[in-house]
C-alpha atoms as a PDB file:
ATOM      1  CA  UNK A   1      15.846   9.303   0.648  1.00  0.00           C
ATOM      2  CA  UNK A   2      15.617   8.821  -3.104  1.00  0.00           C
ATOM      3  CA  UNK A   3      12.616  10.270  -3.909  1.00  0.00           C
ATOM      4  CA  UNK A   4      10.293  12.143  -6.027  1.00  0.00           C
ATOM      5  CA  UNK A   5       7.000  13.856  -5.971  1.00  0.00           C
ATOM      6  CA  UNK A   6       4.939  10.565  -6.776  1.00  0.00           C
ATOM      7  CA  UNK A   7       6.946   8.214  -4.759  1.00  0.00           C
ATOM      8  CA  UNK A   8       8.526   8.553  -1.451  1.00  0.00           C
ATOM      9  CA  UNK A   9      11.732   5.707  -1.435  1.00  0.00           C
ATOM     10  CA  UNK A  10      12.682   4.525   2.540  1.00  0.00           C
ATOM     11  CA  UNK A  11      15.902   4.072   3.042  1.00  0.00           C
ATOM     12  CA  UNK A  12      16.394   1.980   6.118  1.00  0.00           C
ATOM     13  CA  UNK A  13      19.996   3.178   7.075  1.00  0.00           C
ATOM     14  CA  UNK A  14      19.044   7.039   5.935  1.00  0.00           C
ATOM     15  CA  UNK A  15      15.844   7.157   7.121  1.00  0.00           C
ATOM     16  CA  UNK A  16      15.742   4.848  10.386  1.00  0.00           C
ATOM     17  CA  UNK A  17      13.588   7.455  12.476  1.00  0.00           C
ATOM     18  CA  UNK A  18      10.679   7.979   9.450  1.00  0.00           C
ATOM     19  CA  UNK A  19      10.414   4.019   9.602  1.00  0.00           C
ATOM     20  CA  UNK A  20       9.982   3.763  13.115  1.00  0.00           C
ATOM     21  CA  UNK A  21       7.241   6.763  12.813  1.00  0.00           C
ATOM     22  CA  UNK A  22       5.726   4.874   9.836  1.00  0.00           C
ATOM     23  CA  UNK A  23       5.694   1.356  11.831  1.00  0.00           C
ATOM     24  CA  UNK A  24       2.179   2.251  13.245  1.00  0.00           C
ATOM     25  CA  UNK A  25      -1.054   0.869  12.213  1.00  0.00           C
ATOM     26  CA  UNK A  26      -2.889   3.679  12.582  1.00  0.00           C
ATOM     27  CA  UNK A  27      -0.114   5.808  10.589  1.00  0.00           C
ATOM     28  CA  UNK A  28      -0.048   3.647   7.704  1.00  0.00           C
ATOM     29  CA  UNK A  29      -3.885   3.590   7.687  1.00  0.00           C
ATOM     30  CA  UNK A  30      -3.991   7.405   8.080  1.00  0.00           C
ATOM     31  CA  UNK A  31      -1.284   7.883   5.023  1.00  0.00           C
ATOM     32  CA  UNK A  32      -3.816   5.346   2.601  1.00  0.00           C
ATOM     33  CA  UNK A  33      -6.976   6.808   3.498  1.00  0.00           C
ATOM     34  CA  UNK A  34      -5.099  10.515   2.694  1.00  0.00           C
ATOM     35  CA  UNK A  35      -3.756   8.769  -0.412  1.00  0.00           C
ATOM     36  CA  UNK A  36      -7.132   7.009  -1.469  1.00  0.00           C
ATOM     37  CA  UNK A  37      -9.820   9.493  -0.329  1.00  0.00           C
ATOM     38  CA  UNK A  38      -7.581  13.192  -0.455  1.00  0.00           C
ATOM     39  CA  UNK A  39      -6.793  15.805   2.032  1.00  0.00           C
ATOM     40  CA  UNK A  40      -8.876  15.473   5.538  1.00  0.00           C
ATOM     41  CA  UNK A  41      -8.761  16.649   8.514  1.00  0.00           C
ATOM     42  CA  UNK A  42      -8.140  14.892  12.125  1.00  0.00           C
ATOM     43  CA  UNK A  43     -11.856  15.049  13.270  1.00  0.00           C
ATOM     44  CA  UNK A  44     -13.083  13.080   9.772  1.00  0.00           C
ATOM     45  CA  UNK A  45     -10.169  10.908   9.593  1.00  0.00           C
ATOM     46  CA  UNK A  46     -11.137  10.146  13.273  1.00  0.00           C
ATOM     47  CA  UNK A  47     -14.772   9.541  11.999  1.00  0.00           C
ATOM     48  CA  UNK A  48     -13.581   6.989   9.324  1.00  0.00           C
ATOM     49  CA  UNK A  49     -11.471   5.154  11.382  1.00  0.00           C
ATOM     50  CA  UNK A  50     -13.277   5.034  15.026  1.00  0.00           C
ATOM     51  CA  UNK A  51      -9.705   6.678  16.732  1.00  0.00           C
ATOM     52  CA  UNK A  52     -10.419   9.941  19.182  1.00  0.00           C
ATOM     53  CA  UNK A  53      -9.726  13.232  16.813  1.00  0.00           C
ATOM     54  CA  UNK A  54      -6.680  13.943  19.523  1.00  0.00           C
ATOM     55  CA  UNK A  55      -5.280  10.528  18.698  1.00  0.00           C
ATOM     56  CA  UNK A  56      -5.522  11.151  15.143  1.00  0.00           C
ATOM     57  CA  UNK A  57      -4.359  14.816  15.460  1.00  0.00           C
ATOM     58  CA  UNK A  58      -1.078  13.629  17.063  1.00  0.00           C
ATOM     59  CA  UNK A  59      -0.345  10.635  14.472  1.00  0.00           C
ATOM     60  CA  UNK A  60      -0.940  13.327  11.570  1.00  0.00           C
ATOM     61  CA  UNK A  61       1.230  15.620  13.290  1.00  0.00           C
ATOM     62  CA  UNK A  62       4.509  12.651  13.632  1.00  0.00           C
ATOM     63  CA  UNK A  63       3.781  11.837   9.623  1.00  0.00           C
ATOM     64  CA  UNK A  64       3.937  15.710   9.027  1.00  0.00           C
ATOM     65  CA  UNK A  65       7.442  15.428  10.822  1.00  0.00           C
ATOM     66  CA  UNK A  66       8.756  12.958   8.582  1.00  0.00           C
ATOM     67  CA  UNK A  67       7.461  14.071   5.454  1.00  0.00           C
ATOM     68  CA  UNK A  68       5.116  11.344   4.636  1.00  0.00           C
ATOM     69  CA  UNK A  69       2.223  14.142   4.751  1.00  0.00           C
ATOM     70  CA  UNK A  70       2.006  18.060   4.366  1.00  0.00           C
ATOM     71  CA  UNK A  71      -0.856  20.510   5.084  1.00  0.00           C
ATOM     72  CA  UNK A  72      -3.319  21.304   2.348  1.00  0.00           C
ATOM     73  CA  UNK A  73      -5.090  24.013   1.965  1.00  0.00           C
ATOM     74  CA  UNK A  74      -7.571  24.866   4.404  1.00  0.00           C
ATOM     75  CA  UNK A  75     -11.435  24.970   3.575  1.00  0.00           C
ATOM     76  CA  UNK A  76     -11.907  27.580   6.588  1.00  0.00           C
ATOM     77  CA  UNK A  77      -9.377  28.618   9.582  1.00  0.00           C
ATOM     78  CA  UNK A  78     -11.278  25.861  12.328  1.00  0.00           C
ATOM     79  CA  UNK A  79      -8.962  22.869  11.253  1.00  0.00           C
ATOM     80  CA  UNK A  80      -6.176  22.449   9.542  1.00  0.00           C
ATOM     81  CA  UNK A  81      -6.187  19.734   6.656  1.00  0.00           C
ATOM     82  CA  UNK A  82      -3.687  17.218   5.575  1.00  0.00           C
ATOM     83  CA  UNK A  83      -2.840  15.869   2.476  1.00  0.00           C
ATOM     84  CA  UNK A  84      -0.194  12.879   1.362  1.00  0.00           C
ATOM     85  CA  UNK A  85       2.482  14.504   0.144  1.00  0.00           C
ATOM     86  CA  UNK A  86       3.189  11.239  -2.201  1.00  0.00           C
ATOM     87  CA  UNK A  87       1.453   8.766  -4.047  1.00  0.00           C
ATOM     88  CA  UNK A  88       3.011   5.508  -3.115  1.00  0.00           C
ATOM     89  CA  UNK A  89       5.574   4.451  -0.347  1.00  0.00           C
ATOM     90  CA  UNK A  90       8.551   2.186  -1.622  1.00  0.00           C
ATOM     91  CA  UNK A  91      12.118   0.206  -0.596  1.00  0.00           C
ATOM     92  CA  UNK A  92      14.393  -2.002  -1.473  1.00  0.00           C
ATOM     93  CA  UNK A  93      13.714  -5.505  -0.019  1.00  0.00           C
ATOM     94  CA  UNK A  94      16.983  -6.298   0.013  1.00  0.00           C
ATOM     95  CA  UNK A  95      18.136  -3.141   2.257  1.00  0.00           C
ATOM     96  CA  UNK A  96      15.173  -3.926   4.039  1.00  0.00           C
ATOM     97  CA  UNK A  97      16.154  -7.112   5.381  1.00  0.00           C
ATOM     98  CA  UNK A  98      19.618  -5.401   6.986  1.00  0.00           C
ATOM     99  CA  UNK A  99      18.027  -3.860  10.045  1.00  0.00           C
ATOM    100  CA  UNK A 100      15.081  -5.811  12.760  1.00  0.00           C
ATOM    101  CA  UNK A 101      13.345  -2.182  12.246  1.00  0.00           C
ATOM    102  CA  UNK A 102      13.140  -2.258   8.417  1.00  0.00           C
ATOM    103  CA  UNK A 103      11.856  -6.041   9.082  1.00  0.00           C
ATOM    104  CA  UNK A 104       8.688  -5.194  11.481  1.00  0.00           C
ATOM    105  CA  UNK A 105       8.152  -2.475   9.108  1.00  0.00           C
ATOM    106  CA  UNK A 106       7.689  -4.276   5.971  1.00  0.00           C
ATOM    107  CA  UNK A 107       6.081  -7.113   7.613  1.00  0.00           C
ATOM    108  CA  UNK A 108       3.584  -4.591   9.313  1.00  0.00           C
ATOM    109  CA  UNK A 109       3.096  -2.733   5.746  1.00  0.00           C
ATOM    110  CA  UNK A 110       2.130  -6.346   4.378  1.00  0.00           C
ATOM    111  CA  UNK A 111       0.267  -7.134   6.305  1.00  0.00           C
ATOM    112  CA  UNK A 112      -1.957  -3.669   6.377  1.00  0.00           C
ATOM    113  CA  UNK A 113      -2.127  -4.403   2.197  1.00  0.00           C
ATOM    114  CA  UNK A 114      -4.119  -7.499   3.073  1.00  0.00           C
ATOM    115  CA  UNK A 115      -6.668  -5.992   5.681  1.00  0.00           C
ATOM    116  CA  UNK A 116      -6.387  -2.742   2.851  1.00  0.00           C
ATOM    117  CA  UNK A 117      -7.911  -5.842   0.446  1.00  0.00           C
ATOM    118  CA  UNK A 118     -10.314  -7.181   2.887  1.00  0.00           C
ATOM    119  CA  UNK A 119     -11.851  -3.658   3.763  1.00  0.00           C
ATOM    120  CA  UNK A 120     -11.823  -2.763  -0.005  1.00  0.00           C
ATOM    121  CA  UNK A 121     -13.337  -5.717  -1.519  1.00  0.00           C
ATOM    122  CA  UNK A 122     -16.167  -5.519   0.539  1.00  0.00           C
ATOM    123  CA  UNK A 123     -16.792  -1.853  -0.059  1.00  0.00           C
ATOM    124  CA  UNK A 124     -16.381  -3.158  -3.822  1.00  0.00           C
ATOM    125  CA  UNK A 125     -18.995  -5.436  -3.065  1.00  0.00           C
ATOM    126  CA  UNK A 126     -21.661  -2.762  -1.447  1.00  0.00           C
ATOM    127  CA  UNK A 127     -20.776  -0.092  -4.215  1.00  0.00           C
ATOM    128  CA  UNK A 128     -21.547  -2.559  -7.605  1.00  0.00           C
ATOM    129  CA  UNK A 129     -24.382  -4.329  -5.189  1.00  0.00           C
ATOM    130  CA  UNK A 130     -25.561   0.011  -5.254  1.00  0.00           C
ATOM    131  CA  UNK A 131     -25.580  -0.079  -8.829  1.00  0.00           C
ATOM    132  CA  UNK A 132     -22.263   2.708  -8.373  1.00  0.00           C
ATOM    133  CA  UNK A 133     -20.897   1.664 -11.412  1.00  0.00           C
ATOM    134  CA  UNK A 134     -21.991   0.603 -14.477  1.00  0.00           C
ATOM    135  CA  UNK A 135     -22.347  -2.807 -16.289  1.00  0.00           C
ATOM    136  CA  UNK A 136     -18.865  -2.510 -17.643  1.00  0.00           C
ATOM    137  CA  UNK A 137     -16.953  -2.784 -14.433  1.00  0.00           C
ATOM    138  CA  UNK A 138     -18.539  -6.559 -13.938  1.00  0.00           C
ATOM    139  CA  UNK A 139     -16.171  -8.457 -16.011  1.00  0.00           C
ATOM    140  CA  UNK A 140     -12.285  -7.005 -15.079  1.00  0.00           C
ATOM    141  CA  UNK A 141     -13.001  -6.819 -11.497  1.00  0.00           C
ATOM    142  CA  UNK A 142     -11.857  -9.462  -9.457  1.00  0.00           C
ATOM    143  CA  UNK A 143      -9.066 -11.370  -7.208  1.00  0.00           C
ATOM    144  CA  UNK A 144      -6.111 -14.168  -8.656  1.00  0.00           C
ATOM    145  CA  UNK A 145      -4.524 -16.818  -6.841  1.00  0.00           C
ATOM    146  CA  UNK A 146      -2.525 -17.880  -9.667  1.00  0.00           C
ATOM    147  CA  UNK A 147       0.741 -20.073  -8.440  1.00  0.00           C
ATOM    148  CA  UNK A 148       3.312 -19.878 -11.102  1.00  0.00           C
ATOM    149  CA  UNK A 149       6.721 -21.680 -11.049  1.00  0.00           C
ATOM    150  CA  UNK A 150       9.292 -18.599 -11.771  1.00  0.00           C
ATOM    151  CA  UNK A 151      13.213 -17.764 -11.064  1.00  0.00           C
ATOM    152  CA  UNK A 152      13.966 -14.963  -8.439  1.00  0.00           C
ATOM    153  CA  UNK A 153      15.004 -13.942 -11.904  1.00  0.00           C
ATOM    154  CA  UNK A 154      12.045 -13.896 -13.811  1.00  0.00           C
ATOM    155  CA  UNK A 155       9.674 -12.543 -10.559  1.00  0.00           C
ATOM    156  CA  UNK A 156      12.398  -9.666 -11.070  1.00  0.00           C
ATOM    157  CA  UNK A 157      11.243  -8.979 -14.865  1.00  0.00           C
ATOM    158  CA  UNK A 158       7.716  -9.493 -13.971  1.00  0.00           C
ATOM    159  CA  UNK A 159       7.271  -6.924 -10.889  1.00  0.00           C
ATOM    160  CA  UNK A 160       9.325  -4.924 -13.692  1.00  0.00           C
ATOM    161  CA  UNK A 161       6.620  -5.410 -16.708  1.00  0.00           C
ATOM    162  CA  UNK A 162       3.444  -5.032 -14.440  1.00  0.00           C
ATOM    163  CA  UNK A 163       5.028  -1.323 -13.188  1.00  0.00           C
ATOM    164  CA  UNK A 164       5.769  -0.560 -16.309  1.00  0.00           C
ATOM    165  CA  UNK A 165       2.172  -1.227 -17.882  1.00  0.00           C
ATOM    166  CA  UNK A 166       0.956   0.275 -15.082  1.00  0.00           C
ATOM    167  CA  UNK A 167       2.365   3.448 -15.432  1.00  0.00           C
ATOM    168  CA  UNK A 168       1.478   3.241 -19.062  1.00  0.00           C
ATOM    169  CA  UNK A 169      -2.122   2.963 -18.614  1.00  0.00           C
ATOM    170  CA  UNK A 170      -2.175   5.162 -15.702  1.00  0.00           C
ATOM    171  CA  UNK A 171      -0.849   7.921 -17.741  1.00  0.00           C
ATOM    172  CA  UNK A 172      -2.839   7.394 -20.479  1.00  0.00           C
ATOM    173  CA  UNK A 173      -6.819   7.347 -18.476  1.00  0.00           C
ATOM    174  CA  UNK A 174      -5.479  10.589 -16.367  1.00  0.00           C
ATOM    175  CA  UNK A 175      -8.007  12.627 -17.998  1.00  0.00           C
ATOM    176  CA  UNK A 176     -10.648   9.884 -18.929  1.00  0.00           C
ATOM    177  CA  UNK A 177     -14.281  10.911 -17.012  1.00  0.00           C
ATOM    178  CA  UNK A 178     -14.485   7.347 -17.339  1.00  0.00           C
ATOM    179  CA  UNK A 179     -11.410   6.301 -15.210  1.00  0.00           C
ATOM    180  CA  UNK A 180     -12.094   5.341 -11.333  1.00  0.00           C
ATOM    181  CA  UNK A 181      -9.613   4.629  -8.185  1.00  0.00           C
ATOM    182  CA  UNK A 182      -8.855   1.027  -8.464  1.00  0.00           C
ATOM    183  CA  UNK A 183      -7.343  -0.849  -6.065  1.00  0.00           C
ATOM    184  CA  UNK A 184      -4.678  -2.973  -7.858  1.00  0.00           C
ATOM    185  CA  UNK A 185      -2.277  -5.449  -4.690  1.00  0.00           C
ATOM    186  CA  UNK A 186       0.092  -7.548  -6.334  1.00  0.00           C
ATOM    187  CA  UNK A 187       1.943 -10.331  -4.422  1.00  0.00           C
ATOM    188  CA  UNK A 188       4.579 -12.553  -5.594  1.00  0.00           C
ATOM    189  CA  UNK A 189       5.641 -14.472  -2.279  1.00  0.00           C
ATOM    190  CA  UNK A 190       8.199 -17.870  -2.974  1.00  0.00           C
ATOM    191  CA  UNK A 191       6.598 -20.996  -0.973  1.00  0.00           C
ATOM    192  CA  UNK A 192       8.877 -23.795   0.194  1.00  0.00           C
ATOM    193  CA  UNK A 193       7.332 -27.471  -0.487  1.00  0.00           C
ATOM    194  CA  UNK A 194       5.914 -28.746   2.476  1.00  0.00           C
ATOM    195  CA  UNK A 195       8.653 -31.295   2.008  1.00  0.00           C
ATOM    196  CA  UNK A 196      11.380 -29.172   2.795  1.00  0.00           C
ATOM    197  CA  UNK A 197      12.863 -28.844   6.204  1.00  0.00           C
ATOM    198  CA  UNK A 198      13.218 -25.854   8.901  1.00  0.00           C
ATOM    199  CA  UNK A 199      16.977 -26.267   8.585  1.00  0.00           C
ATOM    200  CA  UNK A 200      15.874 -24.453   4.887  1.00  0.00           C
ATOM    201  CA  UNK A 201      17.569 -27.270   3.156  1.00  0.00           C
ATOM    202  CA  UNK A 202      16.195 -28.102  -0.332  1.00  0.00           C
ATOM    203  CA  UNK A 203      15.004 -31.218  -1.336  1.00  0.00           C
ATOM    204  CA  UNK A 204      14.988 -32.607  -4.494  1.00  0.00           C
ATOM    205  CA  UNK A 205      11.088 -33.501  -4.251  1.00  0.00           C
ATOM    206  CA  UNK A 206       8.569 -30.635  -5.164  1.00  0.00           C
ATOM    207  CA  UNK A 207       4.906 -31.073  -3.997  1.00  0.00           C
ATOM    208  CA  UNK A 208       2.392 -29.284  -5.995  1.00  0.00           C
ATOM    209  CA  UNK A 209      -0.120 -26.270  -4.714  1.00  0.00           C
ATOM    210  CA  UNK A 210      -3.253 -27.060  -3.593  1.00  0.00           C
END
């Protein structure tokens, strides 16, 4: 596990039994609602997501065992509290594709990201609908479907710039009052032509998007 205190980095030959733990819907949605919203305890994480506070209680307890989370400190001594002990999960696609359980666990995680972006765009929706935020948050908010034609090569440099920038800017708003959690999913998927066949041969035709 090559990892620091911002980023945890799965290994899938090193760290087999944390991806197994971690390929659970309810333990990935536990770890991004302790990442997103702070430390909590079972009883309001089980409020937030509908689950029994003993079903949350014992998820909580496997992520604790595989370092994903830590306990926090502890508003009284009812409850104990939990807190992510890292801001983002990462891998290696590549090292990913080497094992069926580093597979179902990135597929899983995908797919997660895109109910994550369902859920979150409509609580976007209520909380500017609320008047939450101000005027100024009208114009950069929003979704892109752009469909570029790139390289493996040049999606390489790109995931490369946008994390770079990112960190950038994140570093540099850290302590603006005027800086909010934004939710920022970035996808950069290759699509075959419809032309092409399941054998995965290429043709030479390319169709356009629609």
């Amino acid at each position: 596990m090559d990892s620091d205190e911002h980023k945890r980095v799965l290994d899938p030959e090193h760290d087999t039994d944390a991806l197994k733990a971690l390929t659970h819907p309810l333990r990935i949605q536990l770890l991004g609602l302790l990442r997103q919203d702070g430390p909590a305890t079972a009883s309001e994480l089980a409020a937030r997501t509908g689950e029994s506070s003993a079903s949350t209680s014992y998820h909580l307890r496997v992520l604790a065992k595989y370092a994903f989370i830590a306990e926090a400190e502890h508003r009284d001594g009812r409850e104990r509290r939990w807190r992510a002990r890292h801001t983002v999960t990462s891998w290696s696609n590549e090292a990913m594709e080497s094992s069926e359980a580093g597979r179902a666990f990135v597929s899983l995680a995908r797919r997660r990201q895109l109910e994550h972006l369902e859920m979150s765009l409509a609580r976007h929706e209520a909380d500017m609908a609320a008047g939450r935020f101000g005027q100024e948050w009208v114009e950069p908010s929003g979704i892109s479907d752009l469909m570029p034609r790139l390289t493996a090569r040049s999606l390489t440099e790109l995931w490369d710039a946008v994390a770079r920038k990112l960190e950038e800017l994140t570093a540099r708003d850290a302590d603006d009052p005027r800086a909010e959690n934004v939710l920022f999913l970035t996808a950069g998927l290759p699509l075959a032509p419809h032309d092409r066949g399941d054998t995965g041969r290429e043709e030479t035709g390319r169709e356009d998007a629609s």
